[in-house]
Every structure is written in structure tokens, then in C-alpha cells.
Protein backbone atom coordinates (compact mmCIF):
# COMPACT_ATOMS: atom_id res chain seq x y z
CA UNK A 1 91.05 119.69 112.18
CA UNK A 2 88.54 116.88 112.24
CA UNK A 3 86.38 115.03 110.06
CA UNK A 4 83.30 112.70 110.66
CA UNK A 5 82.57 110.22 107.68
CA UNK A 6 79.25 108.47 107.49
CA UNK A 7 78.22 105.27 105.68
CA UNK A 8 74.71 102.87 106.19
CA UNK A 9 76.90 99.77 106.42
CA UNK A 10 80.28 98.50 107.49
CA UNK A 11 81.40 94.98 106.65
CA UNK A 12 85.04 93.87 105.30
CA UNK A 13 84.56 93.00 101.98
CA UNK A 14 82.90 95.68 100.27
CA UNK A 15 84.40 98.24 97.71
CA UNK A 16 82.59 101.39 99.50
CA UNK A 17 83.88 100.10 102.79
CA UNK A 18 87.41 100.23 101.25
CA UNK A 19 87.00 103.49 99.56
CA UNK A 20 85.94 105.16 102.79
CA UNK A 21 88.81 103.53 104.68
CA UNK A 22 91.84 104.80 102.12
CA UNK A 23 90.45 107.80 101.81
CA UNK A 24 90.07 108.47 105.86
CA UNK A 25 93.73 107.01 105.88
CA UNK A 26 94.71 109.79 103.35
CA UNK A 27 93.49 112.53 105.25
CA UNK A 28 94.72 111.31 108.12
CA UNK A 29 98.31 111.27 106.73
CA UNK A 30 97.10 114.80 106.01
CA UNK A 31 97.51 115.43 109.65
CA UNK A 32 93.42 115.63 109.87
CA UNK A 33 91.79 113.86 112.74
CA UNK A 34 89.08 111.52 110.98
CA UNK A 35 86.06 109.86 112.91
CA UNK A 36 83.79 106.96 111.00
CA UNK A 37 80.39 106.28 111.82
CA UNK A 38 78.60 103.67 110.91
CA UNK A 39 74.85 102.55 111.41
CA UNK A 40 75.04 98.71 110.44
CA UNK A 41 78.15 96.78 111.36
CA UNK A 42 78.60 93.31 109.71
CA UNK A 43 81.50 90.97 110.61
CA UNK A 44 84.95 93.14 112.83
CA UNK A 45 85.03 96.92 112.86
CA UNK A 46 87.79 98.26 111.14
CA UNK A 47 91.06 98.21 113.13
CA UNK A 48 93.43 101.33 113.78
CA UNK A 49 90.75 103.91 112.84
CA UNK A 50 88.38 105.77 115.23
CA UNK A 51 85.04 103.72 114.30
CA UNK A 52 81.76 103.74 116.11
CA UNK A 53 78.52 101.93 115.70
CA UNK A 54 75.54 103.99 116.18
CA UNK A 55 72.51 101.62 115.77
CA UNK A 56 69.53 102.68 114.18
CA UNK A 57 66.34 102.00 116.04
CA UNK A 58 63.41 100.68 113.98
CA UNK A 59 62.39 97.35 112.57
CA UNK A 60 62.83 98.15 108.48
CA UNK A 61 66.09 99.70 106.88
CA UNK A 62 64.90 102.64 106.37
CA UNK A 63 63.71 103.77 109.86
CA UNK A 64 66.90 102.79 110.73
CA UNK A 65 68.55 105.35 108.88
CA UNK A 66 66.67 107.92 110.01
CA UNK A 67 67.44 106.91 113.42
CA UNK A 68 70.95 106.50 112.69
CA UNK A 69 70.84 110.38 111.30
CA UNK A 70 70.23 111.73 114.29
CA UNK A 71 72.03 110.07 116.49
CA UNK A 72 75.35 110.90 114.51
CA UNK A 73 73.94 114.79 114.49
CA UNK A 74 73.47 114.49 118.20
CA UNK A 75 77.12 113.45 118.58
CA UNK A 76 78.39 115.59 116.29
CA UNK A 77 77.28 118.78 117.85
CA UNK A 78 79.83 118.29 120.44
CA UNK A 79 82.50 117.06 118.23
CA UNK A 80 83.23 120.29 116.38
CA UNK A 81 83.81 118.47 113.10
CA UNK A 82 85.12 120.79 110.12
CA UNK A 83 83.42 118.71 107.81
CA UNK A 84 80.97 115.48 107.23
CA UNK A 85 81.53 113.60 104.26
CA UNK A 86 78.74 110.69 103.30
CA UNK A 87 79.72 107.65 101.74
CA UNK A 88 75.66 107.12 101.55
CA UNK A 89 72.76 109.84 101.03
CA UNK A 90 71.23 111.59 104.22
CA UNK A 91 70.95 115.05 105.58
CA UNK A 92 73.58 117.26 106.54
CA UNK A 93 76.50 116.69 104.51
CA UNK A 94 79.39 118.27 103.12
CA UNK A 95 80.63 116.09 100.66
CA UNK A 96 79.03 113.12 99.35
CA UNK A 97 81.01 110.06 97.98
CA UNK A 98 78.87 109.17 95.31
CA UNK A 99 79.08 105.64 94.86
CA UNK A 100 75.14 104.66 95.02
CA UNK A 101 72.84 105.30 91.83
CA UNK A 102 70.49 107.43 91.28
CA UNK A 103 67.47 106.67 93.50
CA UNK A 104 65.28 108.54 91.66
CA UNK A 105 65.53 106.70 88.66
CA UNK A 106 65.90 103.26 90.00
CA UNK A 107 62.71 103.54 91.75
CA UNK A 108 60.93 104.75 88.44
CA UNK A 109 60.19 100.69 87.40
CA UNK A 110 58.35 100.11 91.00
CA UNK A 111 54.91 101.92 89.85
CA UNK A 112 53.36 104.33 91.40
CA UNK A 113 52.35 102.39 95.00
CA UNK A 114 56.19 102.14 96.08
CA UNK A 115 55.86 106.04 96.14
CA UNK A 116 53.71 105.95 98.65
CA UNK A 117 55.44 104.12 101.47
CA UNK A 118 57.52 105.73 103.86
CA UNK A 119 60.65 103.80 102.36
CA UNK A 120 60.43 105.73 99.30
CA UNK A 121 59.82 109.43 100.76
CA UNK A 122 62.77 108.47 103.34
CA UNK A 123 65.30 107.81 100.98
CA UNK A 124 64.15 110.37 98.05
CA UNK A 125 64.25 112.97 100.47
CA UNK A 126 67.47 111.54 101.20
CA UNK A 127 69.05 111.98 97.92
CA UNK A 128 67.34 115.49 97.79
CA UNK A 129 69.28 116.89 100.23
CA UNK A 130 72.31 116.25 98.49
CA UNK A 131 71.23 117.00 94.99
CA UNK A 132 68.62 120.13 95.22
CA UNK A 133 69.98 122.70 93.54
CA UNK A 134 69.75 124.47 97.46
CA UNK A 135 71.83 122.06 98.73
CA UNK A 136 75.72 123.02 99.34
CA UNK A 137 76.96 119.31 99.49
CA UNK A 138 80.39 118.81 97.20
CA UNK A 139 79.68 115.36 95.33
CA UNK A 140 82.93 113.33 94.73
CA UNK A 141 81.59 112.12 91.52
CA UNK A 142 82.68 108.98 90.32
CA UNK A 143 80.21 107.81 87.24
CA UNK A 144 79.80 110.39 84.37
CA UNK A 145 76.67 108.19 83.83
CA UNK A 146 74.91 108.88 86.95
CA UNK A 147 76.11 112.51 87.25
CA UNK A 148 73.90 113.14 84.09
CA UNK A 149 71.07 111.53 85.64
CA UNK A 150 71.49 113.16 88.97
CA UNK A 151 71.67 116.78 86.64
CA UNK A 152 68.72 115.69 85.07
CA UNK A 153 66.57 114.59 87.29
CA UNK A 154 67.48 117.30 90.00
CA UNK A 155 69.26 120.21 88.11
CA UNK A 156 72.29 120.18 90.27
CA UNK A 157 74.95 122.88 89.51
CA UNK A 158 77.91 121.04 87.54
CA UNK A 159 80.10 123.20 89.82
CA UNK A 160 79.57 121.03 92.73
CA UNK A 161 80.70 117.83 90.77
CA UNK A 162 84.13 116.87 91.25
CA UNK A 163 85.06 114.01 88.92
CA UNK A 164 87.04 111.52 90.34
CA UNK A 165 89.36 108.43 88.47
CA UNK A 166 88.78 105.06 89.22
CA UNK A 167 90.85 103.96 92.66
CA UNK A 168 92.14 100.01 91.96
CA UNK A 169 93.73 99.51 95.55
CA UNK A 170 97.34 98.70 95.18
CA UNK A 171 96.84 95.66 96.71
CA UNK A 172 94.79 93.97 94.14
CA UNK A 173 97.65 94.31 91.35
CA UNK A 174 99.02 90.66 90.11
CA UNK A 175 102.56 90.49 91.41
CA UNK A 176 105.28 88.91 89.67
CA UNK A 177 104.76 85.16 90.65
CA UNK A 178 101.01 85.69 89.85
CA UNK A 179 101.20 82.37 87.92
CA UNK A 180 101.63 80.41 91.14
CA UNK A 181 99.38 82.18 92.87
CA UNK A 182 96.81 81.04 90.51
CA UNK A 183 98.10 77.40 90.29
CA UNK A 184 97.86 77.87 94.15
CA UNK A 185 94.24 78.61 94.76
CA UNK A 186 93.16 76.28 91.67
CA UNK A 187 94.81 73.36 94.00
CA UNK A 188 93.23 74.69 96.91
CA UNK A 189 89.69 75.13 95.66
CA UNK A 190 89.96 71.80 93.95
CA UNK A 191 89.99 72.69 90.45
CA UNK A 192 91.62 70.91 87.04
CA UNK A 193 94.65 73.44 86.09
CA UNK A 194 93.26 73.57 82.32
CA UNK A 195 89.83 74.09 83.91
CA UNK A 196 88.24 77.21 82.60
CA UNK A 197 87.59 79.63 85.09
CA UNK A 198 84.97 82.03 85.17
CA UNK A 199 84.95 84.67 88.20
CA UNK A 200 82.76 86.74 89.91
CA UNK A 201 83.04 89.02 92.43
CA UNK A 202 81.05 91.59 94.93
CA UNK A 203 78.70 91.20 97.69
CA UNK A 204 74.64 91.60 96.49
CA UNK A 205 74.34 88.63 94.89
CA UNK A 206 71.02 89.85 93.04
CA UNK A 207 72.32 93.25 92.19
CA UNK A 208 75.56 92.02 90.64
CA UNK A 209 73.50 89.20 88.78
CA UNK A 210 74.53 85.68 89.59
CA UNK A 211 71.13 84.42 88.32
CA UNK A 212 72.23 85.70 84.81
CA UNK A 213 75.44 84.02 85.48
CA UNK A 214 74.48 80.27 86.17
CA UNK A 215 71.54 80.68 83.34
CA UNK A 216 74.90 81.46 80.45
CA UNK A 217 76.88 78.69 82.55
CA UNK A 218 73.57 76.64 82.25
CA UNK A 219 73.60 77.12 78.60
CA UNK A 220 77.16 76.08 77.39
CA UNK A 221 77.40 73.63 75.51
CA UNK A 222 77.92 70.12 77.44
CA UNK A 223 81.66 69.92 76.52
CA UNK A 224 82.37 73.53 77.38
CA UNK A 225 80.42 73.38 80.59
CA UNK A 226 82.09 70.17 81.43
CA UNK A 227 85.66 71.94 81.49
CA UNK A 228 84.08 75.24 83.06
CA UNK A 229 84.12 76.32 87.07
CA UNK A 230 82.14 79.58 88.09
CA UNK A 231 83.69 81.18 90.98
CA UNK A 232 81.84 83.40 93.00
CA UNK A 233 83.54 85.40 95.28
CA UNK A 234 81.59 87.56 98.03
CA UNK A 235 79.18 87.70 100.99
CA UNK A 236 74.84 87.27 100.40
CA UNK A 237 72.65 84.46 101.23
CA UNK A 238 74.67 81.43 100.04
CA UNK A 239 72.46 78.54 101.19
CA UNK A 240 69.37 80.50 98.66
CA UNK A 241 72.42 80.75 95.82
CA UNK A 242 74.07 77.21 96.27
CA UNK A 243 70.09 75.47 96.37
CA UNK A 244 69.52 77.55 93.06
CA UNK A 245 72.74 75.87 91.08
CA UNK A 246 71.12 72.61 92.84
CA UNK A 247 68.34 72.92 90.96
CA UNK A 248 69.65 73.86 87.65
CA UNK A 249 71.67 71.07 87.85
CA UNK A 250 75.26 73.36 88.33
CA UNK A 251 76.31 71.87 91.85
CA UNK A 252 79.05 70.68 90.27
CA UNK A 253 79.95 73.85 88.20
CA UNK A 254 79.59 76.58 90.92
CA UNK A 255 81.94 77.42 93.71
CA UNK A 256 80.70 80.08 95.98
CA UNK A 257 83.70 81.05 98.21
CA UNK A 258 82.10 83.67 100.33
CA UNK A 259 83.51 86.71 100.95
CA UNK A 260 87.37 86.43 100.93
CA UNK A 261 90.21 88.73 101.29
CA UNK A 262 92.38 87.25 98.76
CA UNK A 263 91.00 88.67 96.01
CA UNK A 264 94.21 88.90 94.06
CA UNK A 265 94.71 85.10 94.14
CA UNK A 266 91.27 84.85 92.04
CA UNK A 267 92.63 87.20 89.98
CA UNK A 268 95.74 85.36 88.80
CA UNK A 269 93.42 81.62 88.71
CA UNK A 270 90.78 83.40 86.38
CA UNK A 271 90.37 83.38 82.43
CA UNK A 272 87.53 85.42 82.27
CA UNK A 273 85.73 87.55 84.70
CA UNK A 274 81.96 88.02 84.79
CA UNK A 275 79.92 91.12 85.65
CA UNK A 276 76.23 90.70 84.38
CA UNK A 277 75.14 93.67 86.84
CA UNK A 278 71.18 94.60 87.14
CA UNK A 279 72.73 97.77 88.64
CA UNK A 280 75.87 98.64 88.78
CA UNK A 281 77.09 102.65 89.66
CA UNK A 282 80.73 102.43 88.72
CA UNK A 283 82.23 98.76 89.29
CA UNK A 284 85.11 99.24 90.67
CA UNK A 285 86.05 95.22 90.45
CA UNK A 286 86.29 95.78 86.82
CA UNK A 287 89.23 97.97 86.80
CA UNK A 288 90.82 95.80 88.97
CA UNK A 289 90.10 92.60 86.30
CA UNK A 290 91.80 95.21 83.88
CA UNK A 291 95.09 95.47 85.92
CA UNK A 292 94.62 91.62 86.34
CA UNK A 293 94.54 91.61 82.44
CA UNK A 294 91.28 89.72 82.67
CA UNK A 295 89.16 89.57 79.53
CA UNK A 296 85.65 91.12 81.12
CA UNK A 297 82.27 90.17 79.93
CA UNK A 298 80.13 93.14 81.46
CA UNK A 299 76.83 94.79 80.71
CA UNK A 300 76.41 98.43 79.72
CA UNK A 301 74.76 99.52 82.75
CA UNK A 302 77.97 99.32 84.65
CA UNK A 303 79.73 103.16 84.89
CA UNK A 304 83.29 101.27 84.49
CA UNK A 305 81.75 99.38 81.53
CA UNK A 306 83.24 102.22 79.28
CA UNK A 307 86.44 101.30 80.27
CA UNK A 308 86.12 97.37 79.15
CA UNK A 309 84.84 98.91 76.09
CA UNK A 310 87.70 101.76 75.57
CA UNK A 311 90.26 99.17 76.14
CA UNK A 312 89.04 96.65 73.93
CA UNK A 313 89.55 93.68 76.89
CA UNK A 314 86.40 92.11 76.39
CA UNK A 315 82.65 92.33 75.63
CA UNK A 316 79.79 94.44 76.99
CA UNK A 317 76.40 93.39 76.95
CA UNK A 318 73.89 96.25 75.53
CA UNK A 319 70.50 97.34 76.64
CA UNK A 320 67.71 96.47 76.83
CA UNK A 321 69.56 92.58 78.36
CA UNK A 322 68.86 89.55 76.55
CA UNK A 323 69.85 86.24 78.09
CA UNK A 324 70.73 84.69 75.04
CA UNK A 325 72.63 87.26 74.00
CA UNK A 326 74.77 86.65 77.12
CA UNK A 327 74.79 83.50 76.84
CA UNK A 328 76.27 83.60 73.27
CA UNK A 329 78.83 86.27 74.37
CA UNK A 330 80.22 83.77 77.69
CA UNK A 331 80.55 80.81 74.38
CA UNK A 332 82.31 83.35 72.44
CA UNK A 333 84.84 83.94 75.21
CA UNK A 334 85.77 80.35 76.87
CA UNK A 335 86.02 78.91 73.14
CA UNK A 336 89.12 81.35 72.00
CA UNK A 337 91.95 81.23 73.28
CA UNK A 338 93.66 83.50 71.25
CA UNK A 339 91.28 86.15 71.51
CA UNK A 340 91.32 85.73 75.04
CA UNK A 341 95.02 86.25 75.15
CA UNK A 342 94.85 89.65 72.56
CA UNK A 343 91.96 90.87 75.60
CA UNK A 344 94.19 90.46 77.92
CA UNK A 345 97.25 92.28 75.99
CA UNK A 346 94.92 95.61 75.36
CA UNK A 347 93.54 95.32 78.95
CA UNK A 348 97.32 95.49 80.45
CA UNK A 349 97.75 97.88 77.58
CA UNK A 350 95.33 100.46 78.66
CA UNK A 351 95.88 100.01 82.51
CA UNK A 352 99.73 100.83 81.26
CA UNK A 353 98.58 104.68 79.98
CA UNK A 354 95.38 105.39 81.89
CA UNK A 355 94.80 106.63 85.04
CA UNK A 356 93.21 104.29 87.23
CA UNK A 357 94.07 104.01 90.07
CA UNK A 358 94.15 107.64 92.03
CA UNK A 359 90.34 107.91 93.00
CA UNK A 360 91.45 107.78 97.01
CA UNK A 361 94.14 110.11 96.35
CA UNK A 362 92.20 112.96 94.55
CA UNK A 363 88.95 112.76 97.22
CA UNK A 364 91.45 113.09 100.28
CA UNK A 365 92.47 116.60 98.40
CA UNK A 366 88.97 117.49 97.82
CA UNK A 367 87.82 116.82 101.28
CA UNK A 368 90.84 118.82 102.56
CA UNK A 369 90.60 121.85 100.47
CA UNK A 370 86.48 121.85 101.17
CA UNK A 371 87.15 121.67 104.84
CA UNK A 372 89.91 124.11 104.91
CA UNK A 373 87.50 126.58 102.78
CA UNK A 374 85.24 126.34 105.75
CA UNK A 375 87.71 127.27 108.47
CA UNK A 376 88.06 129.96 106.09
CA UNK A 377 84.55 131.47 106.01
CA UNK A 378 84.57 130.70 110.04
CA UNK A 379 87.28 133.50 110.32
């Protein structure tokens, strides 16, 4: 039996990437044959998997895609795949991964004359064919959040939803001589051990909202921002990012790593991690703060924000955002210490009794049983 999987973009660092590559690894172990196409590559392909760039042709994203859509059709007529599961929107699927947002509604603040470019009526029709109530596409549903808005917006039969857990990849759990590994990368990265650490992490620097984060960093007080290092861990346009800090005066406060393997090593040299997300589906880097037992300063419109919030390992930022209220909330956390440590207690707490980590494990099932129901109706 064989699979094809689909994304828009491959590049190391990024938590789809990594979803898509445990999962194909799972049904692989499965004994299933799995193919992965991609229409951007950034940085290596993925070793020991059968990858293949297929490169859109067109000058915007968006053309692109649609180029990239039929090329992967045209191969896959001669592949005989049982099943093609997305990891992004586009035509033709059988199950869809459904780690992107709601297009629909994130378009709905861009007025009326982004719906009439051909971006927009690409990538709506898109998300249609995955979410008309016509459509057949299994959704691997992974944000109870967005699943409401996807019902909403397109009536989608809750049959075809199949929840999934969060998925913290075993190898971002602290292991026992986390200490030193902390103490490590604080030495390496040039940092005071009693420095207060603040860390962020993901690719999509504007999406994940590093502005927000030097304006609270920006506000501390002098004596707290003296003692205070933002870390920002991930890939985006660093030169536009590092000239911003420049300019609010924060050279000397900000540490942009680039994107980085080690993620683990942050972990362990953190005392707070920082998600002020525009946008945010799920966020799976949260969960994996939680195993760090990281107090986590998040706002609401993350999907794993719930889980900060059910844990009781930090604070979450309502909407509608206020700066200052972030700001206030970042003070809050670096000037306790003992709260800080009773965070960190519930967050290890929680991660102790909740299921958190299976989200590769129960797609790989899904995908198998859905493509073994189709050699099924075949017969």
C-alpha cells in the first residue's frame, strides 16, 4: 500500500514539517510505502524518506500552488497511491492535517478588495474543497477552536472530524541533567547565569508576534530590563528583526539565534517562555514549554492556549490584545519568583496526567484505517 503526503513548504525547523515527517515514519513502520511531496524546499530535504520537490511555476505564492497541484496529480496518476493526505489545503485529498486556520475567517479583516484578487479565490477555493459539505476529505483535526469555525463557516459534517491530542516530540522532553544543559547554552550564548531569560520560538516572525515581544521587553522597568535577555529562536528575516531592536534601543536585550535544532537546550536555559501570537492554530511549542515546566505567557488566540490556562502554568492574554496589558503581564512574571516556581510545578503537574503527546500516533491510525477502507470499496 502507498501513500503520497503533500505540504506547500519543506524546511527543517518547522512544527508542520515535523508532524508530517513522524507521522509518514509511523505509517511506514505500518509496513505502508509513504511518498512526500513538496512544492517549496528551504534549507536540506529530509533524509531517509522518499521526498521530491515539485516546483511550482509562477511568480506569486499562490500561482505556485496551483502549479504545484497539478504537477503532483500528474505524478500521481501513475503512482497508484491508496491515499493523499495534505498537510496544507488544495484539491484532491483524502485526509487533511489540519494545522492552518481558517482562511475564511482570517481573510474577513482584509475588506472587500482582497476578495477580488486571484490570491484570495485560489486559496478559498482551496479550503473549499476540503470543507464543502460535498467534499469526502477526513480532517485530522487538531484545534477544537478552528473546527467550530470551519463548521460554521462551511457546515462540514462533524463525522469527518477526527480529533487529535497534542504530539510534543519525544525529543523535546528535558532530560535528567537539564540543569547543565541550560548552564551550557547560557555560557555559550553569552548570558549572566541569574540573567532572566525570556524565550521564543517558531519561524514567522510576524505571525508569532515578536513586535509585541520587544514592545513588553521595551517597557520593563530599567532594572528588570537590565537583568532580562529575549531569546528568539527560529528562521524569518533577521537583518529586518535585529535593525528593529536597533532602533528601540534592545540590541543589547535581544538574541535572535535563528533557526536551531537544539530546541531542548532553550528549554532547560529559559524562565519564561513567550507566545504573543497574531495567529496561532494550535501551538504546538507550547505544550512542549509545558513538559519543559516553563511558565507560558500566551494570548487566547492560540488553540493550545487552553492548555496554559487548564494547567494553571502561566498567563493568557485575552481578546481584543492590549499592549499594555502584555506588558503588565511579562512584569508580573520576571518579578516572582515564587510564582514562577508554583507555574512550573502545575505545568509538570498536568503534563504528568494529560495526554499530550500522541497526536503522530493517533493520525498514522487514522490514515491507515481511511486508506484500508478504500481498498475496501475497490474490491
Amino acid at each position: 500500500m502507498k501513500l503520497a503526503f503533500t505540504l506547500f513548504k519543506y524546511f527543517p525547523y518547522g512544527g508542520l514539517q515535523r508532524d508530517c515527517l513522524r507521522i509518514a515514519d509511523l505509517c511506514r513502520q505500518a509496513g505502508t510505502e509513504v511518498d512526500i511531496y513538496a512544492a517549496r524546499l528551504q534549507g536540506e530535504a529530509p533524509a531517509g524518506v522518499n521526498f521530491s520537490h515539485l516546483p511550482g511555476k509562477g511568480l506569486s505564492h499562490h500561482r505556485q500552488y496551483i502549479s504545484f497541484v497539478e504537477r503532483f496529480q500528474d505524478q500521481a496518476q501513475s503512482k497508484n497511491y491508496r491515499a493523499v493526505v495534505g498537510f496544507n489545503k488544495m484539491p484532491g485529498l483524502d485526509l487533511y492535517f489540519a494545522a492552518d486556520p481558517c482562511y475564511a475567517v482570517t481573510v474577513q479583516a482584509k475588506g472587500w478588495a482582497y476578495r477580488l484578487t486571484s490570491r484570495y479565490r485560489t486559496l478559498a477555493a482551496f479550503e473549499r474543497s476540503v470543507f464543502a459539505p460535498t467534499a469526502k476529505t477526513t480532517i485530522l483535526s487538531i484545534s477544537e477552536v478552528q473546527k467550530k469555525l470551519f463548521q460554521k463557516i462551511y457546515g462540514t459534517q462533524s463525522e469527518r472530524f477526527h480529533d487529535l491530542p497534542p504530539g510534543v516530540p519525544k525529543d523535546r522532553l528535558l532530560p535528567a541533567d537539564s540543569r547543565d544543559l541550560g548552564r551550557s547554552l547560557r555560557t555559550e550564548l553569552g548570558l549572566v547565569q541569574d540573567e532572566l531569560v525570556v524565550l521564543m520560538v517558531g519561524s514567522g516572525f510576524k505571525r508569532k508576534g515578536v513586535d509585541r515581544a520587544l514592545n513588553a521587553i521595551l517597557a520593563l522597568p530599567e532594572a528588570i530590563r537590565q537583568k532580562s535577555r529575549l531569546v528568539v529562536v527560529g528562521d524569518d528575516n533577521l537583518d529586518f528583526y535585529r535593525k528593529l531592536a536597533r532602533r528601540q534601543g534592545l540590541s543589547e536585550r535581544v538574541i535572535f539565534t535563528g533557526g536551531r535544532t537544539d530546541v531542548p537546550r532553550f528549554l532547560a536555559a529559559a524562565d519564561i517562555f513567550l507566545h504573543p501570537a497574531y495567529q496561532e492554530n494550535t501551538g504546538g511549542v507550547l505544550i512542549e514549554a509545558l513538559a519543559a515546566g516553563l511558565p507560558v505567557l500566551v494570548t487566547d488566540v492560540c488553540g493550545y492556549s487552553v492548555h496554559i490556562a487548564k494547567a494553571q502554568a502561566g498567563k493568557v492574554v485575552p481578546s481584543p490584545f492590549l499592549q499594555p496589558q502584555l506588558d503588565e503581564m511579562l512584569l508580573e512574571m520576571l518579578d516572582s519568583v515564587s510564582q514562577r516556581r508554583q507555574w512550573s510545578a502545575n505545568a509538570k503537574t498536568y503534563v504528568a496526567k494529560t495526554d499530550l503527546f500522541s497526536l503522530a500516533e493517533r493520525a498514522a491510525s487514522i490514515i491507515m484505517k481511511v486508506a484500508e477502507a478504500k481498498k475496501t470499496d475497490l474490491v
